[in-house]
Protein backbone atom coordinates (compact mmCIF):
# COMPACT_ATOMS: atom_id res chain seq x y z
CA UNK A 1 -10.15 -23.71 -32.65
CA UNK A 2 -12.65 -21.84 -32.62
CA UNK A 3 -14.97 -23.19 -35.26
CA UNK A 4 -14.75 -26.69 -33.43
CA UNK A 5 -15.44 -25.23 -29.82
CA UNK A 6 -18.59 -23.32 -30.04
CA UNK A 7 -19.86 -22.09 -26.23
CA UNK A 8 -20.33 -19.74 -24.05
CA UNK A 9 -17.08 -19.51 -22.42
CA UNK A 10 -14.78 -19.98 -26.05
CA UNK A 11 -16.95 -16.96 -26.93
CA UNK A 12 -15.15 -14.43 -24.73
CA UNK A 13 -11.30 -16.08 -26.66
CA UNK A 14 -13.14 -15.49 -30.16
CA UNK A 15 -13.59 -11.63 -29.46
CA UNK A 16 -10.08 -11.19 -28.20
CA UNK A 17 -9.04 -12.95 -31.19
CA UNK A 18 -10.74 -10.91 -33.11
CA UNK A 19 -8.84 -7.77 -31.67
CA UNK A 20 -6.16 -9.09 -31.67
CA UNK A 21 -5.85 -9.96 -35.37
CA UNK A 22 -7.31 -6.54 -36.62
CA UNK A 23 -4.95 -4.82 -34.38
CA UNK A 24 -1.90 -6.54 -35.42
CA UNK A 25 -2.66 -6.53 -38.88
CA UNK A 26 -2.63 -10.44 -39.11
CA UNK A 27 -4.14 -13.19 -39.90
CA UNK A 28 -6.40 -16.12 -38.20
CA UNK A 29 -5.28 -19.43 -38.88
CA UNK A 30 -7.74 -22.02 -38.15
CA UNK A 31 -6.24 -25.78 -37.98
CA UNK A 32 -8.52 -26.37 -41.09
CA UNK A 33 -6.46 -23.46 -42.96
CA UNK A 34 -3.09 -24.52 -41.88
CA UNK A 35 -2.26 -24.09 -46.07
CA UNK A 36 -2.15 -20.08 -45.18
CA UNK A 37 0.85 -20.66 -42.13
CA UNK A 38 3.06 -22.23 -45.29
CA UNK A 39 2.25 -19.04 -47.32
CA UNK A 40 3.00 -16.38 -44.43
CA UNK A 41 6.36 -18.07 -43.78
CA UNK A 42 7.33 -18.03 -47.42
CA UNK A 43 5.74 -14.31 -48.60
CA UNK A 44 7.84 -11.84 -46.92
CA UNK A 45 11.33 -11.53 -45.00
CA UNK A 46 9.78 -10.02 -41.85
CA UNK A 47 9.26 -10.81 -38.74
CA UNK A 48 6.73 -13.43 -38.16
CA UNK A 49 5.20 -14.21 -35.33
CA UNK A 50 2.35 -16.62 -34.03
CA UNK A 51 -0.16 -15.65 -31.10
CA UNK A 52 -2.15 -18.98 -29.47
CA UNK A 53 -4.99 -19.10 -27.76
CA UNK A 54 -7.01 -21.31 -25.59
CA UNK A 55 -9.34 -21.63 -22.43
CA UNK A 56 -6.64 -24.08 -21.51
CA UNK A 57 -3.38 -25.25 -21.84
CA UNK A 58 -4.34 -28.16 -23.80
CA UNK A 59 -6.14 -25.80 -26.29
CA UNK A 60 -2.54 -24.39 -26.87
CA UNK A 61 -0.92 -27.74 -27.39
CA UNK A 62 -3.33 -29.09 -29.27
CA UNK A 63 -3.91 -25.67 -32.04
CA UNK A 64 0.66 -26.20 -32.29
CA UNK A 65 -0.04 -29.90 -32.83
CA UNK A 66 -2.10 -28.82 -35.88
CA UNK A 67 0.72 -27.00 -36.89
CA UNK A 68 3.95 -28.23 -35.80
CA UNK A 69 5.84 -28.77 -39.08
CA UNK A 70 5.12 -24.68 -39.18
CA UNK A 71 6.60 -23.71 -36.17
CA UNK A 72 10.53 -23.37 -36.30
CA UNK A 73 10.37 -21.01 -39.03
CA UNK A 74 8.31 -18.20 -36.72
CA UNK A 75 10.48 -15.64 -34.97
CA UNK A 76 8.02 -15.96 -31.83
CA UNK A 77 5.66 -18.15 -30.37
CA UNK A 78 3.31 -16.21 -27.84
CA UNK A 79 0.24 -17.86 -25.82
CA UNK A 80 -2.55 -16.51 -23.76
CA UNK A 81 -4.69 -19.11 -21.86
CA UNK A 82 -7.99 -17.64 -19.99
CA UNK A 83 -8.13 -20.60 -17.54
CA UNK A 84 -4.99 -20.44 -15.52
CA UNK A 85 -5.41 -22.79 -12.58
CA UNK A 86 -4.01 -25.78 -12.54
CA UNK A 87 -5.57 -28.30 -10.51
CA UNK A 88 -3.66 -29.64 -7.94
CA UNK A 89 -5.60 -33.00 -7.36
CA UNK A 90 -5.49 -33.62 -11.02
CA UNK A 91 -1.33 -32.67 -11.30
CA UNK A 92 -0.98 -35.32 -8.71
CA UNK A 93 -2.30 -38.56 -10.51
CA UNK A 94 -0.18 -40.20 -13.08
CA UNK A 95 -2.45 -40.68 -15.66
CA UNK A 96 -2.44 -36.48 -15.68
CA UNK A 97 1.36 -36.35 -15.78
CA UNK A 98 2.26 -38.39 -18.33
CA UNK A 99 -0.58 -36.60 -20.75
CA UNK A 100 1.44 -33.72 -19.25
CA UNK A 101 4.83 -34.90 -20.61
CA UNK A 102 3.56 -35.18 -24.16
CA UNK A 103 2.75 -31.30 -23.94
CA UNK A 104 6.69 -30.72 -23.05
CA UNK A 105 8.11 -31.34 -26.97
CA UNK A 106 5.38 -28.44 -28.11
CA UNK A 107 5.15 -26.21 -24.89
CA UNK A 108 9.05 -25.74 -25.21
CA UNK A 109 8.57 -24.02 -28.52
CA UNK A 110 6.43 -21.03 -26.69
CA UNK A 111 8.04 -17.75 -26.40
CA UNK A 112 6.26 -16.77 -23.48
CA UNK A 113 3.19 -17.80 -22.31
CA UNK A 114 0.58 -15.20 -20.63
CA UNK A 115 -2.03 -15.46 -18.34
CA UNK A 116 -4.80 -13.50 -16.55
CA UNK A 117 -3.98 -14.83 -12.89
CA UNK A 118 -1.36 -13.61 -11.14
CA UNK A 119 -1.00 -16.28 -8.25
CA UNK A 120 -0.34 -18.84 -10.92
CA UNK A 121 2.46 -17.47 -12.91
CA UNK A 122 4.96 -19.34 -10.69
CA UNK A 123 3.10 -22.97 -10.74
CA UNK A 124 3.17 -22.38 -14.80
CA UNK A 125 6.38 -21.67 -14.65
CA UNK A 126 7.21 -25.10 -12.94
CA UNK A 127 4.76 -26.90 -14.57
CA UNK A 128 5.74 -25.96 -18.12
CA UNK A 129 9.50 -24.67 -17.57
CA UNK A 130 8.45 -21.49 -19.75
CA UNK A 131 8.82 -18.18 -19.46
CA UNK A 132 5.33 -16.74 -18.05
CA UNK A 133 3.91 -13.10 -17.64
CA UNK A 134 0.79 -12.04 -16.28
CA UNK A 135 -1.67 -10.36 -18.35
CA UNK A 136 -5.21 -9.79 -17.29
CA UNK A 137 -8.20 -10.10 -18.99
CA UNK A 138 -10.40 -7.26 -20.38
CA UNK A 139 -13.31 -6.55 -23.26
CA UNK A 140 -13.57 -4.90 -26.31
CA UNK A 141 -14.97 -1.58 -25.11
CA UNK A 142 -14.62 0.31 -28.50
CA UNK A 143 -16.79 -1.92 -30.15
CA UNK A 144 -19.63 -3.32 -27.59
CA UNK A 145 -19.02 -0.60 -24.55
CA UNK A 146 -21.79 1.74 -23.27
CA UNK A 147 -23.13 3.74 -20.54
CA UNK A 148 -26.59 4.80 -21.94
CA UNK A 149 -28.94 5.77 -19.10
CA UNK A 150 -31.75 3.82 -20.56
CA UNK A 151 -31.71 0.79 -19.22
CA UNK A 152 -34.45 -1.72 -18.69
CA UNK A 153 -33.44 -5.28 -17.24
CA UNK A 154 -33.12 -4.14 -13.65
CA UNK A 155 -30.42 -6.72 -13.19
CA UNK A 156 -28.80 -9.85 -14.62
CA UNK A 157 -27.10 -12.56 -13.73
CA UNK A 158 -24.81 -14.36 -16.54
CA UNK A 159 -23.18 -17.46 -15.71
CA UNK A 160 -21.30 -18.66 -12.52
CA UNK A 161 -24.26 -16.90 -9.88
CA UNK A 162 -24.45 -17.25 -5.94
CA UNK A 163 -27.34 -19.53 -6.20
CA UNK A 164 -29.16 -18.59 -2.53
CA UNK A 165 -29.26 -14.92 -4.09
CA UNK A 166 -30.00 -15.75 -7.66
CA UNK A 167 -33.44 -17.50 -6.28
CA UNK A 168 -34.13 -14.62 -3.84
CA UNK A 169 -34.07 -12.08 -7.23
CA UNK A 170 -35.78 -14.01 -8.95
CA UNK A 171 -38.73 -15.00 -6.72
CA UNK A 172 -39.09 -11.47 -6.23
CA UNK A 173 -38.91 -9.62 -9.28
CA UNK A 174 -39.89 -12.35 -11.79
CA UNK A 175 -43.51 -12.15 -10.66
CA UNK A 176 -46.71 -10.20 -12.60
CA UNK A 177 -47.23 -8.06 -9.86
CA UNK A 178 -43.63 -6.53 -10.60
CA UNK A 179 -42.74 -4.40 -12.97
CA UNK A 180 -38.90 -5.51 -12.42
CA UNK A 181 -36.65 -8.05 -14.22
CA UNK A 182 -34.21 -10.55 -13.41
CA UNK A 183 -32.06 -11.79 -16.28
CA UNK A 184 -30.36 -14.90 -15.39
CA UNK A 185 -28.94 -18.07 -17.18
CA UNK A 186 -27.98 -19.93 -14.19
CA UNK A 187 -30.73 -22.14 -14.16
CA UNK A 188 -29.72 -23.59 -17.29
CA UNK A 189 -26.63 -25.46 -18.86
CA UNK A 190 -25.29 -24.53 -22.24
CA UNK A 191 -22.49 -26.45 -23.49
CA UNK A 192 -22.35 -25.47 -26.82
CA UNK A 193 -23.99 -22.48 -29.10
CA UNK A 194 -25.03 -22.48 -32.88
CA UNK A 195 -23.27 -19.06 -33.81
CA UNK A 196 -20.65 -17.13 -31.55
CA UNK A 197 -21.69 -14.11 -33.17
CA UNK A 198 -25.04 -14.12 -32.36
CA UNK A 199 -25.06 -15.27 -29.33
CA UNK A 200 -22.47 -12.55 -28.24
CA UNK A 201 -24.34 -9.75 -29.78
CA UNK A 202 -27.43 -11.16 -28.02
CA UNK A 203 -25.17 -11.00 -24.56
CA UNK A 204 -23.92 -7.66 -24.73
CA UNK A 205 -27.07 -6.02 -26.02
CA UNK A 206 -28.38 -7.62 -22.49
CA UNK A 207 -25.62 -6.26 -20.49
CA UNK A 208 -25.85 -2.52 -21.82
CA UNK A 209 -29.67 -2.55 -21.28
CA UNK A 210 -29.11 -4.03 -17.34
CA UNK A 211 -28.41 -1.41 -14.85
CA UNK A 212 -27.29 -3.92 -12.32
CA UNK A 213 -24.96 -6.86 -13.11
CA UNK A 214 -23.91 -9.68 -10.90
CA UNK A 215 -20.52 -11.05 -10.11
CA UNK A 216 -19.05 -12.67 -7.66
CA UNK A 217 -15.69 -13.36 -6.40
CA UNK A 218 -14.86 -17.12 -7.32
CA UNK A 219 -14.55 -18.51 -3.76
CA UNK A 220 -17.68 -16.34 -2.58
CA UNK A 221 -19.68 -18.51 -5.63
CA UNK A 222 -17.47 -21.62 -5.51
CA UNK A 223 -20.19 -23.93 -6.55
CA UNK A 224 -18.30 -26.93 -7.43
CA UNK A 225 -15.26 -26.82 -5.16
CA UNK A 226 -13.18 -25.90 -8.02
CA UNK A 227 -11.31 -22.42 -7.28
CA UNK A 228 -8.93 -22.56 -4.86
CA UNK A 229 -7.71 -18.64 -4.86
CA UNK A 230 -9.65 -15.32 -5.55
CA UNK A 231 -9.37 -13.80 -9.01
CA UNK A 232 -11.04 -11.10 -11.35
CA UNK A 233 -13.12 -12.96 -13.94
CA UNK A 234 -14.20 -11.93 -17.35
CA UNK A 235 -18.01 -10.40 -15.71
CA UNK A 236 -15.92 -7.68 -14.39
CA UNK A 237 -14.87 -6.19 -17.88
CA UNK A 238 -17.58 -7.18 -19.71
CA UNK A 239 -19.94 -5.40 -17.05
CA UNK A 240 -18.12 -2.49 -17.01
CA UNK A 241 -17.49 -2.01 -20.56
CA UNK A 242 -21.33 -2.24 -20.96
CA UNK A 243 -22.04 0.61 -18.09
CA UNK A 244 -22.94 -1.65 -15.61
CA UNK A 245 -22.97 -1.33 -11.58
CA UNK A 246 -21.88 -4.49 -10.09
CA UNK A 247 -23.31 -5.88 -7.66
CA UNK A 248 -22.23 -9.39 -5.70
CA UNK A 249 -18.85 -10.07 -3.83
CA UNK A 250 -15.61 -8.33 -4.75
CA UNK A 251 -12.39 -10.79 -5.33
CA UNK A 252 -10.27 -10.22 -2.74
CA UNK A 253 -7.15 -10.60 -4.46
CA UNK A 254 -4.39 -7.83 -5.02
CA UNK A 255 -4.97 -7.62 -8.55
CA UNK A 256 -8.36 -6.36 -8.38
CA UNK A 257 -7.46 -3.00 -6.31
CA UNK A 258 -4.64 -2.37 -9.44
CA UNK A 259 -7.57 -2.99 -12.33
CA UNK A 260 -10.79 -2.03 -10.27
CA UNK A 261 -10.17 0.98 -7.67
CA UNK A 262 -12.41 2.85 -8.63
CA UNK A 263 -14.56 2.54 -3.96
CA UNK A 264 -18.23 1.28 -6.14
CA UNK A 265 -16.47 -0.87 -8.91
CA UNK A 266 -18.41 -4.09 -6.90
CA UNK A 267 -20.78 -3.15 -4.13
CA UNK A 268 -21.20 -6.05 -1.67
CA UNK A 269 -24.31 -7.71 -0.99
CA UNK A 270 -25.48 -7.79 2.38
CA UNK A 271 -24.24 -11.53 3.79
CA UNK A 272 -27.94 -12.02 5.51
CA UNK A 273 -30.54 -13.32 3.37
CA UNK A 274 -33.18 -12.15 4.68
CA UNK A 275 -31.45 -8.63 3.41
CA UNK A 276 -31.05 -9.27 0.12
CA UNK A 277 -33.83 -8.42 -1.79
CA UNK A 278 -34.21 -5.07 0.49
CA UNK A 279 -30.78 -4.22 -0.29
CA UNK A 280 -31.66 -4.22 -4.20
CA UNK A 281 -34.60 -2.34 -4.08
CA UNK A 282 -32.67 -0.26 -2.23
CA UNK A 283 -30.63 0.28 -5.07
CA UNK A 284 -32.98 0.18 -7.81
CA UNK A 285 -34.52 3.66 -6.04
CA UNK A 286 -31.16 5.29 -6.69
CA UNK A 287 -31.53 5.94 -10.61
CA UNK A 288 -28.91 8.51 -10.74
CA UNK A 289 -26.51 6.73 -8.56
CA UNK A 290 -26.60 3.79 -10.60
CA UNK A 291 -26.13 5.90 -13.72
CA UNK A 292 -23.48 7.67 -12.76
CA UNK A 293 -21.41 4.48 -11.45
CA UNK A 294 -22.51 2.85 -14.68
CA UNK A 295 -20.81 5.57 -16.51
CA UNK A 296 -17.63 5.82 -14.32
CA UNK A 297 -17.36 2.34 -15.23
CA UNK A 298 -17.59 2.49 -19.15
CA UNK A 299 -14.71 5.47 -19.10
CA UNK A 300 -13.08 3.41 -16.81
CA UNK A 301 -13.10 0.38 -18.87
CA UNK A 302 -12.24 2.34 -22.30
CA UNK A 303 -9.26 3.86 -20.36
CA UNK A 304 -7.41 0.89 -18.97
CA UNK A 305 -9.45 -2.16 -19.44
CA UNK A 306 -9.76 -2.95 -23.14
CA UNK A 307 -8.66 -5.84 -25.09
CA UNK A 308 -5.94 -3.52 -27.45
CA UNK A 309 -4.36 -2.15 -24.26
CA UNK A 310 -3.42 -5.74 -23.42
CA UNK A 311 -2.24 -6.30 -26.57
CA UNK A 312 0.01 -3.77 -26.42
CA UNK A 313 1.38 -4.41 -23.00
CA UNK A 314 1.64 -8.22 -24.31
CA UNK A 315 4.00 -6.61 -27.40
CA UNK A 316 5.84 -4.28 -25.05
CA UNK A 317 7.19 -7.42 -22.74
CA UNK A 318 7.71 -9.04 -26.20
CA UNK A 319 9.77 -6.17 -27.53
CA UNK A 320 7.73 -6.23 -30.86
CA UNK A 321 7.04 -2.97 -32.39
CA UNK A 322 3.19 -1.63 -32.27
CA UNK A 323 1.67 -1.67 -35.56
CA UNK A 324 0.21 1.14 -37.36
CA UNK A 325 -3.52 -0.33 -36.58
CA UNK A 326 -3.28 -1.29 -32.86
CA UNK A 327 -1.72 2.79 -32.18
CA UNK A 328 -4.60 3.74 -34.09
CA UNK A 329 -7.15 1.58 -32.40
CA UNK A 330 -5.43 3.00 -28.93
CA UNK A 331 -5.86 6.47 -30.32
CA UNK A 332 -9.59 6.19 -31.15
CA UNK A 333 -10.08 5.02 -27.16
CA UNK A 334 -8.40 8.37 -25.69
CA UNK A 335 -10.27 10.62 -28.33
CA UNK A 336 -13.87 8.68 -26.98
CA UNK A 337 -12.52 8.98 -23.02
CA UNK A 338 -11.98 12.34 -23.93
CA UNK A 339 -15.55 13.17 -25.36
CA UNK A 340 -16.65 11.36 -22.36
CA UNK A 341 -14.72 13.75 -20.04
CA UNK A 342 -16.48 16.94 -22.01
CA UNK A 343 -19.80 15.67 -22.51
C-alpha cells in the first residue's frame, strides 16, 4: 500500500517493510503487482509465507482484499498493525460494526496478528477472534542510527508535541538574538508527502544532528482526546537510534521499563511553565551529559531495539526458521555494539 498512502506516519511501515523483506529474503508485493503472488506460489515447493502490514486494521483487510484469490495456497498469514487501539466510541455504533463484519471472511485467514501495544492484545483478540501477540515497535538502527557528538539543532520536536511547551521553545530559541534552534513540525499539517524516501532521509538526518528530542507520553500530549492508555510510540526508537536525549513525559506503562530502563532514557520536564525554558538551558550547558546519554541510547537501541530483532522474535513465536540474511543482519548489530563497547 504503500505507493497509494504516501505520509508521514505510513513512512515509519515503509522502513520496516523494507527490513523486513531484505531480511527474510522476500519479496514486496504491491496490490498493483499482485501477478508476482501467482508466480511465488507456483515457483518452488517451500514454505511460503505472507507478512501484512498496515497503520490499521483496515490497511490489512484491505492489502488481502487485493489478494484474496492468493491466499489459501500460503502456509502462513502474519500481520503487524502500528495503530493498535481500537476506539471504543466508534466499536459501539452500528454503522462501525457491520463494516467490521465484512473484515471477519479475510481477518480469519491471519495466522497471527501482532501488535506494538500490549493493553490491546486482549480487545483484538475479541474483536477479531485471532490469535494476537505483542510485538513492539523499533527503528532501523544499522542503517540510519548514530551517536556523533556533533550536533547542531539544539532540540526538535517531530510530530504529536505538548503544545504549551512547544511555544515556550520556540519563542525562546527561535529568535536572532539566539544562537539556539528549535526544530518543530507541529505547527503544520502534512497529510501526504511526494517521496517517502526523501522525506525520511531528510527526518533522520534531523534527528542525528539534534541533541535533544521531544516525546511525550500519549495521555501527557493527548491533544485530541484520542488515547485512552499510555504507550511507547515510534519517537522513542527513532530518537534513540539517532543518539538522541529525550526530553518530554515518559509513558507510564509497563512496557516502557522492559524496552527503556536505561534511569535518563526520557527526562521529565518540569510540570510548571514558567520552568520550562530554564530547565532546557539547563540542559543545553551539560554538553557531555547529553553526549554521553545520546550515546547510551544509540548502543542501546542497536542492542535490543532494532527493526531485525523484532523480526526475529515475530519468526520465533511463528516457529519459522531464521534465514541466512536476517542472522547475518543480527550479526552485523553485535559486531557494531561491540566496537561501540571498545571505542
Amino acid at each position: 500500500m504503500r505507493s497509494e498512502r504516501r505520509s508521514p506516519a505510513y513512512a515509519c511501515i515503509v522502513e520496516y517493510e523494507d527490513v523486513l523483506v531484505k531480511s527474510l529474503g522476500g519479496a514486496l508485493i504491491e496490490p498493483k503487482q499482485l501477478d508476482r503472488l501467482k508466480a511465488i506460489n507456483q515457483s518452488s515447493n517451500t514454505p511460503a509465507f505472507l507478512f501484512v502490514t498496515g497503520i490499521a486494521m483496515g490497511d490489512v483487510i484491505e492489502s488481502m482484499q487485493y489478494a484474496k484469490q492468493y491466499l489459501d495456497a500460503f502456509d502462513g498469514i502474519y500481520a503487524y498493525v502500528f495503530d493498535s487501539i481500537i476506539m471504543q466510541h466508534e466499536f459501539d455504533t452500528p454503522a462501525w460494526r457491520k463494516s467490521l463484519s465484512s473484515f471477519y471472511k479475510l481477518s480469519k485467514k491471519i495466522t497471527r496478528l501482532f501488535i506494538p501495544a500490549g493493553f490491546s492484545v486482549k480487545e483484538f483478540e475479541q474483536c477479531y477472534q485471532i490469535p494476537v501477540s505483542y510485538m513492539p515497535m523499533a527503528a532501523d538502527v544499522l542503517k540510519h542510527g548514530d551517536a556523533s557528538p556533533t550536533k547542531a539543532i539544539d532540540v526538535m520536536g517531530y510530530g504529536r508535541q505538548d503544545p504549551k511547551c512547544s511555544d515556550l521553545l520556540s519563542e525562546a530559541f527561535n529568535q536572532p538574538h539566539t544562537n539556539k534552534i528549535y526544530y518543530h513540525t507541529d505547527h503544520f499539517n502534512i497529510p501526504t508527502i511526494n517521496d517517502t524516501y526523501t522525506h525520511r532521509r531528510f527526518f533522520w538526518q534531523l534527528l542525528r544532528a539534534s541533541k535533544i528530542a521531544l516525546a511525550f507520553d500519549a495521555l501527557a500530549a493527548n491533544n485530541n482526546n484520542r488515547f485512552r492508555f499510555s504507550f511507547v510510540g515510534q519517537r522513542w526508537f527513532e530518537s534513540t537510534a539517532a543518539g538522541c536525549v529525550i526530553v518530554g513525559k515518559r509513558p507510564t506503562c509497563p512496557e516502557m521499563d522492559i524496552l527503556f530502563p536505561q534511569t535518563q532514557s526520557t527526562i521529565d520536564i518540569p510540570d510548571e511553565q514558567s520552568q520550562i525554558i530554564p530547565f532546557f538551558e539547563g540542559l543545553l550547558n551539560e554538553p557531555a551529559m547529553l553526549t554521553k546519554i545520546g550515546r547510551d541510547n544509540y548502543e542501546y537501541a542497536l542492542e535490543k531495539n532494532n527493526w531485525r530483532h523484532r523480526v526475529a522474535d515475530m519468526l520465533n513465536i511463528a516457529k519459522i526458521a531464521h534465514p541466512t540474511a536476517l542472522n547475518d543482519e543480527l550479526r552485523a548489530l553485535k559486531e557494531i555494539r561491540a566496537s561501540q563497547l571498545i571505542s
